[in-house]
N, C-alpha and C. Protein backbone atom coordinates (compact mmCIF):
# COMPACT_ATOMS: atom_id res chain seq x y z
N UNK A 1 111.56 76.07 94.44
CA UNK A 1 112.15 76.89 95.49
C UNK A 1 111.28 76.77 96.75
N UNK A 2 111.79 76.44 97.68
CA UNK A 2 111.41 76.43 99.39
C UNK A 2 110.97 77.94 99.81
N UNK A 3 109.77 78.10 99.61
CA UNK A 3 109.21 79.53 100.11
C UNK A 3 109.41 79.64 101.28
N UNK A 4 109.33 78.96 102.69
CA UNK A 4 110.11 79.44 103.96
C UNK A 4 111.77 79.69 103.89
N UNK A 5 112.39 78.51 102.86
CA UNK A 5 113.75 79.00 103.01
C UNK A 5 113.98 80.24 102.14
N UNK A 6 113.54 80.50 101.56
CA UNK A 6 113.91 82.02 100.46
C UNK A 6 113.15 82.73 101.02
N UNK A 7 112.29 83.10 102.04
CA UNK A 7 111.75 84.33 102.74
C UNK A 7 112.65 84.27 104.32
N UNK A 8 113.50 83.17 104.42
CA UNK A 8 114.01 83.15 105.37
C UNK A 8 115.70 84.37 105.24
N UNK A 9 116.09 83.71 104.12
CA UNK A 9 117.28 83.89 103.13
C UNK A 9 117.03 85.56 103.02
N UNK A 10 116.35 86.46 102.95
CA UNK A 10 116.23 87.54 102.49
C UNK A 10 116.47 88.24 103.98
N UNK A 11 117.01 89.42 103.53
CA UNK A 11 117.31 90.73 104.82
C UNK A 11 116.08 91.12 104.95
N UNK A 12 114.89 91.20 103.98
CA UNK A 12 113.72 92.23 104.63
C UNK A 12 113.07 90.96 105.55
N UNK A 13 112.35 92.08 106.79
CA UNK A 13 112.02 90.71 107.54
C UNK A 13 110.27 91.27 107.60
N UNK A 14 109.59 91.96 106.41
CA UNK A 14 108.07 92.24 106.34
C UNK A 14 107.74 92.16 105.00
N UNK A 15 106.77 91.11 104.68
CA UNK A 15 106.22 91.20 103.08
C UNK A 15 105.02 91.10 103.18
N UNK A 16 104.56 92.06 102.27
CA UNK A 16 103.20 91.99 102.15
C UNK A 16 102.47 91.18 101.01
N UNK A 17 101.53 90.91 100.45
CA UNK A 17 101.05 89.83 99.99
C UNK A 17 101.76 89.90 98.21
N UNK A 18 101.40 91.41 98.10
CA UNK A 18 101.79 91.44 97.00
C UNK A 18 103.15 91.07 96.37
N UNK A 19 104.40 91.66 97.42
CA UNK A 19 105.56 91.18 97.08
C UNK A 19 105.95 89.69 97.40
N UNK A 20 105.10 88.91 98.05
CA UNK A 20 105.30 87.44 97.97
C UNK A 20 104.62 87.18 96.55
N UNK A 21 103.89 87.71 96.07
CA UNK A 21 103.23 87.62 94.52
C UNK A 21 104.48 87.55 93.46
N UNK A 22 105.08 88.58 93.80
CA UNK A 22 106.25 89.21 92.68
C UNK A 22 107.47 88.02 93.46
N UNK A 23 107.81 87.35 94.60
CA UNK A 23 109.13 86.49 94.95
C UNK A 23 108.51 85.00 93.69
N UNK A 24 107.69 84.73 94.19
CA UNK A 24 106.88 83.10 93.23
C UNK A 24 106.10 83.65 92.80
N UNK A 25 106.12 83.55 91.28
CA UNK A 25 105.05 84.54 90.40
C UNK A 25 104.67 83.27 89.90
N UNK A 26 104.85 82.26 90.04
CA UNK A 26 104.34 80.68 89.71
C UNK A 26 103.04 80.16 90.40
N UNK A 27 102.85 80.64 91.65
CA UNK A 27 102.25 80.32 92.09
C UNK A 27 100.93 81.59 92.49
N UNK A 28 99.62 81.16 92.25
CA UNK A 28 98.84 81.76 92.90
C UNK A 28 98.26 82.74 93.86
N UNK A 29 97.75 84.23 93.75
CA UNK A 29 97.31 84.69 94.96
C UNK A 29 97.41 83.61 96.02
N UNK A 30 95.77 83.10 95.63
CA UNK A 30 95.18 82.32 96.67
C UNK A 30 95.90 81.56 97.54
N UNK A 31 96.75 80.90 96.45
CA UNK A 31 97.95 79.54 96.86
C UNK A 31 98.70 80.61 98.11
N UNK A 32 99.29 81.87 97.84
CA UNK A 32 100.18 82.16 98.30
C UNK A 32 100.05 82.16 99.70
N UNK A 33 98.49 83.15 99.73
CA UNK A 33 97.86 83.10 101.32
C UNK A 33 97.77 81.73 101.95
N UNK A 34 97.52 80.67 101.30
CA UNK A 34 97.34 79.38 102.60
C UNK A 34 98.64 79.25 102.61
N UNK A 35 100.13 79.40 101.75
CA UNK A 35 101.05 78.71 102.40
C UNK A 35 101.12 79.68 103.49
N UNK A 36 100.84 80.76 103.20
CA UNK A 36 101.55 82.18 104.22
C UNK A 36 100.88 81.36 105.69
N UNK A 37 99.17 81.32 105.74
CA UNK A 37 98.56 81.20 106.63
C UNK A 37 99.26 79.86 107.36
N UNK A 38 99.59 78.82 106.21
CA UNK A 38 100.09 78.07 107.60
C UNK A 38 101.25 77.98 108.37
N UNK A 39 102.29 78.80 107.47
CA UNK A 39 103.37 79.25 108.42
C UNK A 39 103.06 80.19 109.31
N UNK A 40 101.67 80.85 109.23
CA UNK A 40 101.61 81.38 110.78
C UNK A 40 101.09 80.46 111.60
N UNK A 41 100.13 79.60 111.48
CA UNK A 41 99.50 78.77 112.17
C UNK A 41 100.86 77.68 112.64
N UNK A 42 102.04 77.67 111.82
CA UNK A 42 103.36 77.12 112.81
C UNK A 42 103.88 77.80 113.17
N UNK A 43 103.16 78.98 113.38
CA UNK A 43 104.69 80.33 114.31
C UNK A 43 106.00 79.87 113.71
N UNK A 44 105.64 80.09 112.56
CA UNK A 44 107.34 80.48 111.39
C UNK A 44 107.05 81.69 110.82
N UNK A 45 106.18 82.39 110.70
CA UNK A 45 105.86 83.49 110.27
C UNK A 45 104.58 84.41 111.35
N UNK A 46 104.80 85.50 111.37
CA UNK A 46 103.14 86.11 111.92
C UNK A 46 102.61 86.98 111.02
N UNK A 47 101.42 87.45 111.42
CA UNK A 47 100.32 87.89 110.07
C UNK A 47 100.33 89.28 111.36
N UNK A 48 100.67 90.30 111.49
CA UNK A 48 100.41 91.17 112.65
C UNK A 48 99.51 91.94 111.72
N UNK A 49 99.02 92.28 111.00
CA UNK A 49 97.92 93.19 110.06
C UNK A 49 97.69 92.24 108.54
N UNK A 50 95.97 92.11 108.60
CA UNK A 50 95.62 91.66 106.97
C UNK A 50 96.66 92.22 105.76
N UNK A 51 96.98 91.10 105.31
CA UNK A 51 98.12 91.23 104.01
C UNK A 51 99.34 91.19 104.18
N UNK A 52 100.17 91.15 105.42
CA UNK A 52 101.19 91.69 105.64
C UNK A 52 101.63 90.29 106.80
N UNK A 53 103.16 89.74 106.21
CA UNK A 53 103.06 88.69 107.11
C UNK A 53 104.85 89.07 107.32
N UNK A 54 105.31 88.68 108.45
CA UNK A 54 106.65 89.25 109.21
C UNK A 54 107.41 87.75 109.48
N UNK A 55 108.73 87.76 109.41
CA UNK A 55 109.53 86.75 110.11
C UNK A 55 109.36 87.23 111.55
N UNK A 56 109.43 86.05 112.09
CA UNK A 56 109.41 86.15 114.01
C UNK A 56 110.35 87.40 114.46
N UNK A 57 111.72 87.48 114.22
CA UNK A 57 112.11 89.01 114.69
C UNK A 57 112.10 89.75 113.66
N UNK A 58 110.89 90.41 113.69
CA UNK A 58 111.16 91.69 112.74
C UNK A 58 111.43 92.93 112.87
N UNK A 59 111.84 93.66 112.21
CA UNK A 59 112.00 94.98 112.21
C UNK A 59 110.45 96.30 112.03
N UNK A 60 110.38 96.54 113.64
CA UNK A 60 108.87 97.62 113.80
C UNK A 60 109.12 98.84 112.97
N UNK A 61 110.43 99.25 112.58
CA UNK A 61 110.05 100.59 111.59
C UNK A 61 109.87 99.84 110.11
N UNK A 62 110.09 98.83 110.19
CA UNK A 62 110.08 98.15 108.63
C UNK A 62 108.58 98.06 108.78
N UNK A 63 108.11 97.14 109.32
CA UNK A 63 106.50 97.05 109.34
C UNK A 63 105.37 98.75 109.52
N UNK A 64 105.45 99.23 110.36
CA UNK A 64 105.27 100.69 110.45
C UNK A 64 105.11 101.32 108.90
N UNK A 65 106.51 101.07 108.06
CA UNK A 65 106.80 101.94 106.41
C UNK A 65 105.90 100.90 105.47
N UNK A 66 105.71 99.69 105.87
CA UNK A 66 104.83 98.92 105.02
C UNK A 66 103.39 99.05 105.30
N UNK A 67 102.52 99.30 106.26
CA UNK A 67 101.15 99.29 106.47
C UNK A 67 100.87 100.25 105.46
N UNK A 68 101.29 101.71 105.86
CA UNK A 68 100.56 102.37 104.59
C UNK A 68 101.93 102.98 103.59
N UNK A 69 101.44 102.88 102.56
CA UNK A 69 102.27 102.94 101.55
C UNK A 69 102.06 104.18 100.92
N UNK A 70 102.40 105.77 100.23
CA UNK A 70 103.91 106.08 100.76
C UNK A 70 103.50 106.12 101.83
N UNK A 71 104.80 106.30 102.57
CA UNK A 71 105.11 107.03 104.27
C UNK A 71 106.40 106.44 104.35
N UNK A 72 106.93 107.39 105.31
CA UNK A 72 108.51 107.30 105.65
C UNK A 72 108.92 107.56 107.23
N UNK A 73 109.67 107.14 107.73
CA UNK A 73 109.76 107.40 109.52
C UNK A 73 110.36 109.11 109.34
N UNK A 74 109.56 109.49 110.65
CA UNK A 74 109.91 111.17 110.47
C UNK A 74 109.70 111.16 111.96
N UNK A 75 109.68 112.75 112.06
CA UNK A 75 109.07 113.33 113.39
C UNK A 75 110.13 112.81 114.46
N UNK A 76 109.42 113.21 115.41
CA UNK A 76 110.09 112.42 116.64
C UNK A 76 111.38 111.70 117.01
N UNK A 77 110.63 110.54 116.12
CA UNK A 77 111.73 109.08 115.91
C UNK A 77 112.69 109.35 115.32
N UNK A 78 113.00 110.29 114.42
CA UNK A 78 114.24 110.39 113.86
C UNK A 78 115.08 111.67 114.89
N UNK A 79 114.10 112.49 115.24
CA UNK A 79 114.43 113.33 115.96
C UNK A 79 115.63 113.10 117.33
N UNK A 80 114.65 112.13 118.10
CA UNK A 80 115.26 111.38 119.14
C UNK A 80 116.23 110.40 119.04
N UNK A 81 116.59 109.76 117.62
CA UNK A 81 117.45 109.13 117.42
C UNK A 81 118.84 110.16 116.86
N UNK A 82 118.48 111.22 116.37
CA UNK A 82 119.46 112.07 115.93
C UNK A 82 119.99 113.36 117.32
N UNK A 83 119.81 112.73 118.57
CA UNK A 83 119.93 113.56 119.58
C UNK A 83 119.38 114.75 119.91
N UNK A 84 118.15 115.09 119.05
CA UNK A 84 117.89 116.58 119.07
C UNK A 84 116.87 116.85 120.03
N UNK A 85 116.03 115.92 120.46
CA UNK A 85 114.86 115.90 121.68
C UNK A 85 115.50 114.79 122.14
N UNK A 86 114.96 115.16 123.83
CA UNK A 86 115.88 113.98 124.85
C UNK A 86 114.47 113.64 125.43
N UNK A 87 113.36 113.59 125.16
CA UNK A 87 112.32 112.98 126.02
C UNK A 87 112.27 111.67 125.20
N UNK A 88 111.87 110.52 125.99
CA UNK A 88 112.04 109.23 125.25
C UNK A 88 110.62 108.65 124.40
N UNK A 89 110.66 108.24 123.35
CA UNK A 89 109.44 108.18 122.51
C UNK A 89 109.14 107.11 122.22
N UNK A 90 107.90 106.28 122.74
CA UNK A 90 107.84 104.56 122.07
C UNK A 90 107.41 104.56 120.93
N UNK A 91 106.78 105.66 120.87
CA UNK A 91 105.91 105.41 119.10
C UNK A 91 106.66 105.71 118.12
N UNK A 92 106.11 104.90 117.01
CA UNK A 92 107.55 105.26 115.93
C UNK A 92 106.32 106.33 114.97
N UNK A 93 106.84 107.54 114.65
CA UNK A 93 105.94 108.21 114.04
C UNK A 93 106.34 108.53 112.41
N UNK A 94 105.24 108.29 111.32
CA UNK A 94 105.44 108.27 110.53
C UNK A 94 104.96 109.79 109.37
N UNK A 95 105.23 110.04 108.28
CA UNK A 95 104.74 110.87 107.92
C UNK A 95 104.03 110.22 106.38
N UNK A 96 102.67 110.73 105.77
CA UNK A 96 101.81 109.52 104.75
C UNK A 96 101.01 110.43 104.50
N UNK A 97 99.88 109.76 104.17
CA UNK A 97 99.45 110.63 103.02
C UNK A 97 97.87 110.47 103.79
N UNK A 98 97.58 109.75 105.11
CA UNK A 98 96.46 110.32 106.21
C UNK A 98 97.11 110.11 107.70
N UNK A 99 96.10 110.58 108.32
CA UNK A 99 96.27 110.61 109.93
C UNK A 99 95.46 109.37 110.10
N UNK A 100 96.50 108.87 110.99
CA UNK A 100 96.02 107.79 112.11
C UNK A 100 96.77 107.04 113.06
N UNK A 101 96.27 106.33 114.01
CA UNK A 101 97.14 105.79 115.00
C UNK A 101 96.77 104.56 114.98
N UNK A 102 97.59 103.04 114.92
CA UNK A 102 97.12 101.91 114.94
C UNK A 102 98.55 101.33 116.28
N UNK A 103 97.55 100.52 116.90
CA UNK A 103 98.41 99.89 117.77
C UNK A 103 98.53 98.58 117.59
N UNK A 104 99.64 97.91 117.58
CA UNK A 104 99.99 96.22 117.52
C UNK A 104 100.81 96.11 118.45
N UNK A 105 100.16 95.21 118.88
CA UNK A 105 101.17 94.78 120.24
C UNK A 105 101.63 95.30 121.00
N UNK A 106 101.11 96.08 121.81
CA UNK A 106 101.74 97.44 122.63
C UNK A 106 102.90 98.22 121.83
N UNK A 107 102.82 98.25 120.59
CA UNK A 107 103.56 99.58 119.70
C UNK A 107 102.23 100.44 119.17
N UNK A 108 103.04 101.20 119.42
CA UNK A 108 101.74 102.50 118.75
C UNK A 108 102.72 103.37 117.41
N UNK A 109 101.66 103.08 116.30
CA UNK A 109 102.41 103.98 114.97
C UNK A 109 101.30 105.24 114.64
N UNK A 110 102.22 105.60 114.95
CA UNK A 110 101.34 107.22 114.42
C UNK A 110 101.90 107.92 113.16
N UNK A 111 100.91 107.82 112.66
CA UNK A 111 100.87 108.31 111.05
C UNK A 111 100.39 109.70 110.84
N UNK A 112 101.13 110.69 110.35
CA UNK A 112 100.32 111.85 109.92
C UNK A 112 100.81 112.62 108.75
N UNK A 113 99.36 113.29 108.31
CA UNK A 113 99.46 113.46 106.95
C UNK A 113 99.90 114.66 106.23
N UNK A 114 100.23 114.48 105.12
CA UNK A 114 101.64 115.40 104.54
C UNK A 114 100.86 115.35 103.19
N UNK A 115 100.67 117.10 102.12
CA UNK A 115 100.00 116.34 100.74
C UNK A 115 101.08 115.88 100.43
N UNK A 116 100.11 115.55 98.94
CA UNK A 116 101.29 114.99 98.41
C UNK A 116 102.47 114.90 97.55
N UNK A 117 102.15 116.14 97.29
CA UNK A 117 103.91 116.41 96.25
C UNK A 117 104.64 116.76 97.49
N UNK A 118 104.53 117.19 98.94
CA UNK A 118 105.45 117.22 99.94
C UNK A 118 106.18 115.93 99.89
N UNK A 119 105.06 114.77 100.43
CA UNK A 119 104.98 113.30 100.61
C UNK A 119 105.77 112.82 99.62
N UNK A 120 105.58 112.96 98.39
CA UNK A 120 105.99 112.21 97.28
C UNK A 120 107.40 112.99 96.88
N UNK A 121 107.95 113.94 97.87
CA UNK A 121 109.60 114.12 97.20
C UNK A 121 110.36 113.54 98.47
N UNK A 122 111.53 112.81 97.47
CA UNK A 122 112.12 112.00 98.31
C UNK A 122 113.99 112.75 98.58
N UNK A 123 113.50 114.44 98.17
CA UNK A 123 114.83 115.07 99.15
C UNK A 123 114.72 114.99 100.22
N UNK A 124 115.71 114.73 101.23
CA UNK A 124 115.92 114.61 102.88
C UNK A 124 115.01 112.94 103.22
N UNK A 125 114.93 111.65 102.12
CA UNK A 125 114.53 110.50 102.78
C UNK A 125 115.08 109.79 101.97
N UNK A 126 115.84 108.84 103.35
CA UNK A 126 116.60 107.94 102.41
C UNK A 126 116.10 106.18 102.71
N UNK A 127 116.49 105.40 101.79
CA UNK A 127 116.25 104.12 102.20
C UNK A 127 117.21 103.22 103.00
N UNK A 128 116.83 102.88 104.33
CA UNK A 128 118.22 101.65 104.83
C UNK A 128 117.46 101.10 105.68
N UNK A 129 117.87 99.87 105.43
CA UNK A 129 117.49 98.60 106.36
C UNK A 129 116.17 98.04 105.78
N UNK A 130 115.76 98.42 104.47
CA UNK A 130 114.45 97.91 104.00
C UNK A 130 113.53 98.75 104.41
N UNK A 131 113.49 100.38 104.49
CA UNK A 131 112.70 100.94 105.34
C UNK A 131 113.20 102.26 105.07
N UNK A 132 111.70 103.54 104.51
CA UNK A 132 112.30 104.86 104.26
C UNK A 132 112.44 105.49 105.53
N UNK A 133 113.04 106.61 105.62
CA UNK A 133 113.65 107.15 106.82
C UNK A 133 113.85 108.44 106.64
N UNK A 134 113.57 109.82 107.07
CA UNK A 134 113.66 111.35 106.98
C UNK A 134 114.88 111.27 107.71
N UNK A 135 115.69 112.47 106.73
CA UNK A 135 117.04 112.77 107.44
C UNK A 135 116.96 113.78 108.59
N UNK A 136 117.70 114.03 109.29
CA UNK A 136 117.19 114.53 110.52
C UNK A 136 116.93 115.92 110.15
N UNK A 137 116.95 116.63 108.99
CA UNK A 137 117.29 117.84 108.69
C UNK A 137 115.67 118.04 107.92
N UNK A 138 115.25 116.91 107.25
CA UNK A 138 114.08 116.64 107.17
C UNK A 138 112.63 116.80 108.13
N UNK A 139 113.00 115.19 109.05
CA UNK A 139 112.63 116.02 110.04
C UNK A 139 111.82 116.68 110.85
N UNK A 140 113.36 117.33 111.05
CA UNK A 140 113.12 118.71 111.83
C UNK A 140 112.31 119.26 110.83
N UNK A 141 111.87 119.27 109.66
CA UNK A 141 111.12 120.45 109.29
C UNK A 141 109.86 119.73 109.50
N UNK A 142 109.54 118.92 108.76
CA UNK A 142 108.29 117.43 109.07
C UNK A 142 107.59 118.20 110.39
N UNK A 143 108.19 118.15 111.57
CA UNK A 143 108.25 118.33 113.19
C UNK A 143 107.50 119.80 113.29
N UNK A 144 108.61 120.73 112.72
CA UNK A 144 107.73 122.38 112.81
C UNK A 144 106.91 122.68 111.42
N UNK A 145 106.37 122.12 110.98
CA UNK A 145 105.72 122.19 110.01
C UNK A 145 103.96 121.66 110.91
N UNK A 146 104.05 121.18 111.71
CA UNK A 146 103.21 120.57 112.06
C UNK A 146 102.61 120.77 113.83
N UNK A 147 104.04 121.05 114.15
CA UNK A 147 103.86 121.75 115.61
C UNK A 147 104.42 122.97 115.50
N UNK A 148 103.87 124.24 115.75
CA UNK A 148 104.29 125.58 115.58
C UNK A 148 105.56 126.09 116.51
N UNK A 149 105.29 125.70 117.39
CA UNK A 149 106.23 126.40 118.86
C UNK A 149 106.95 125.17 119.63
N UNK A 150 107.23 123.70 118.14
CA UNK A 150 108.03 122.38 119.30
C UNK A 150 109.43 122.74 119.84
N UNK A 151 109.42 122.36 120.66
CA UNK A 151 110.79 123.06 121.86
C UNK A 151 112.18 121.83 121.28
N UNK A 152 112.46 122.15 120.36
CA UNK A 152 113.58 121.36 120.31
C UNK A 152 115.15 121.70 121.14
N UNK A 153 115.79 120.26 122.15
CA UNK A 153 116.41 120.54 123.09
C UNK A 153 118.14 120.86 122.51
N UNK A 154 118.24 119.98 121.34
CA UNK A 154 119.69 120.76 120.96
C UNK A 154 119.26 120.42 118.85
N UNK A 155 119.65 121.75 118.53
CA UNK A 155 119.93 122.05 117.29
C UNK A 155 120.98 121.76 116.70
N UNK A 156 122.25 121.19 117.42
CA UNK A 156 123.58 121.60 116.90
C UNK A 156 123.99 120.29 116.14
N UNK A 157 122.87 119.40 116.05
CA UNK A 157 123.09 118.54 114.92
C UNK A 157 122.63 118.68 113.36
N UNK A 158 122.13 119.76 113.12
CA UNK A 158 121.41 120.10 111.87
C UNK A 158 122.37 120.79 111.21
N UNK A 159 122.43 120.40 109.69
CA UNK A 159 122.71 121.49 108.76
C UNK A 159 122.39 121.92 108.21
N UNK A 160 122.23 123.47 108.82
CA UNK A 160 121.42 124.35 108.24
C UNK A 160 121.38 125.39 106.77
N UNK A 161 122.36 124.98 105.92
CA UNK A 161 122.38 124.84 104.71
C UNK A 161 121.69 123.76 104.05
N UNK A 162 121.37 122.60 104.44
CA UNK A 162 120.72 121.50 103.99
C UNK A 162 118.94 121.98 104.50
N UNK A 163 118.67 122.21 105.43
CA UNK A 163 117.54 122.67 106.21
C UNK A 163 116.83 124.11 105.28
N UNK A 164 117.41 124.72 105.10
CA UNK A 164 117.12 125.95 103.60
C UNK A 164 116.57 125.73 102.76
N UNK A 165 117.83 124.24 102.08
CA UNK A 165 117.47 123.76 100.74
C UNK A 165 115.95 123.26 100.82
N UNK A 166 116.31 122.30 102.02
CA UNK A 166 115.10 120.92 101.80
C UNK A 166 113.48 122.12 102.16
N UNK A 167 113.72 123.42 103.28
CA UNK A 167 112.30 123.76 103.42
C UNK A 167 111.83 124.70 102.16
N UNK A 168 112.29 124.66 100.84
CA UNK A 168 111.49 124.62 99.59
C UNK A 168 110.51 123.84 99.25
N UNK A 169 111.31 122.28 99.50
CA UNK A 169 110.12 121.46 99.60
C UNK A 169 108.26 121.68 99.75
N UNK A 170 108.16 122.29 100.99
CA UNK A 170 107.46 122.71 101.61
C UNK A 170 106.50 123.37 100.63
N UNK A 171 106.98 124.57 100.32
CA UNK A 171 106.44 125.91 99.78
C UNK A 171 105.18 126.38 100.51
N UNK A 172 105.86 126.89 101.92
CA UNK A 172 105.63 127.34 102.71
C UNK A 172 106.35 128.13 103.20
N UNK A 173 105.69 129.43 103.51
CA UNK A 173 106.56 130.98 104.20
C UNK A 173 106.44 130.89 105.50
N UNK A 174 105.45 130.34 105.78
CA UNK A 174 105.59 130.21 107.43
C UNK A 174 106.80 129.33 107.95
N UNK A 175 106.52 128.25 107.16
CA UNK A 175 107.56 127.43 107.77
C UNK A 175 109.15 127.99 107.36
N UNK A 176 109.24 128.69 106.62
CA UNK A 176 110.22 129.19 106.37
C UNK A 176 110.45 130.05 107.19
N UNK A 177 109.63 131.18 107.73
CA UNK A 177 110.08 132.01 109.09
C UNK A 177 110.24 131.06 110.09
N UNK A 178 109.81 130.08 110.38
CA UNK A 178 109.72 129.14 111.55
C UNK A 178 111.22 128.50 111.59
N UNK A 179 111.75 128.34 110.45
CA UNK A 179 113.24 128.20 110.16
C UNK A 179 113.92 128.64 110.40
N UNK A 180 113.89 130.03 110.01
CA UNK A 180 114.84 131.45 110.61
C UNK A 180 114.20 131.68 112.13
N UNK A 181 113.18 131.16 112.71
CA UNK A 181 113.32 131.83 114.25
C UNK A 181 114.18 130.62 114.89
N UNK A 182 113.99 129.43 114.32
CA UNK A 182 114.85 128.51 114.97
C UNK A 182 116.27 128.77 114.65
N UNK A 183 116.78 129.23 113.84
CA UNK A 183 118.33 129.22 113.39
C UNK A 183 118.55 130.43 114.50
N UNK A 184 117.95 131.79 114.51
CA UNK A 184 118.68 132.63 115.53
C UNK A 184 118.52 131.89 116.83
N UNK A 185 117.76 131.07 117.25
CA UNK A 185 118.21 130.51 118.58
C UNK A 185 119.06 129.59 118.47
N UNK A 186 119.03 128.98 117.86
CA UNK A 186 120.58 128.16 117.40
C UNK A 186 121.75 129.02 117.44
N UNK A 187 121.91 130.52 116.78
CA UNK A 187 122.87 131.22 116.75
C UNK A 187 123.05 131.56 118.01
N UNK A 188 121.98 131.79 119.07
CA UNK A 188 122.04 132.82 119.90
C UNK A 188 122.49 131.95 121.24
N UNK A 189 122.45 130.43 121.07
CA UNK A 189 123.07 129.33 122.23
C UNK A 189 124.53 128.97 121.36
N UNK A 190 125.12 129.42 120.33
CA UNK A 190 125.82 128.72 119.93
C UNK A 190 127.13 129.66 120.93
């Protein structure tokens, strides 16, 4: 099997060393890294972080969910993609199991940390496009769980029967009042 054409052939466009281990289990760690290395050294592949090598257009929330492993896109990014904050956000922000910020290539991923039976339940995150993802109902809690007083600009995409369920998760009372002060302003613009 043609390891550029079967990493070509595949929808995910980020593998890290290990899952090129598990595609040709025939072949070698070691082996795997020089073929990897010289398809970067032909710009058929790039290496943008140790272990982790990308097809030329790849997908930045795919790479972002692969550096650290768990973590899922939250915060913000889902926020702003689900219409609920209108300020525009380059960083794709993640939620994992530490804090940190790494920049590649003028993207900035910001990672912050969640324990981990929060982290590790996968109500309100789903998988698409090769890449986990918080539902916006998620979130929004992710978001005030972490910022006390964030000014979110419209609510009226949440369901707040789903938003109840999922802030058990938590097992947290604060964030649970933080729930109910957001729902009466939701009620009180509706």
């Amino acid at each position: 099997m043609q390891f550029l054409t079967y990493l070509y052939s595949l929808p995910q466009t980020v593998f890290t060393v290990d899952e090129l281990a598990l595609f040709f289990p025939e072949i070698t760690t070691p082996l795997l890294r020089k073929r990897a290395h010289y398809f970067v050294k032909t710009n058929k592949l790039l290496r943008p972080r140790a272990g982790i090598y990308t097809k030329p257009n790849f997908n930045w929330q795919e790479l972002a969910n692969k550096i650290y492993s768990p973590s899922y896109i939250s915060f913000q990014t889902v926020l702003q993609k689900a219409g609920m904050i209108f300020q525009p956000y380059e960083t794709i922000y993640l939620a994992s199991y530490l804090s940190r910020s790494i920049s590649i290539s003028n993207h900035t991923l910001q990672y912050r940390k969640l324990k981990g039976d929060i982290l590790l339940n996968n109500e309100g995150v789903v998988n698409e496009n090769n890449y986990s993802i918080a539902t916006k109902e998620r979130a929004f809690l992710d978001t005030i769980l972490f910022y006390k007083n964030y000014h979110i600009d419209n609510l009226d995409p949440l369901d707040w029967d789903l938003v109840n369920k999922l802030s058990k998760v938590y097992f947290n009372k604060s964030l649970e009042k933080r729930v109910n002060d957001y729902y009466k302003i939701y009620k009180s613009n509706a």
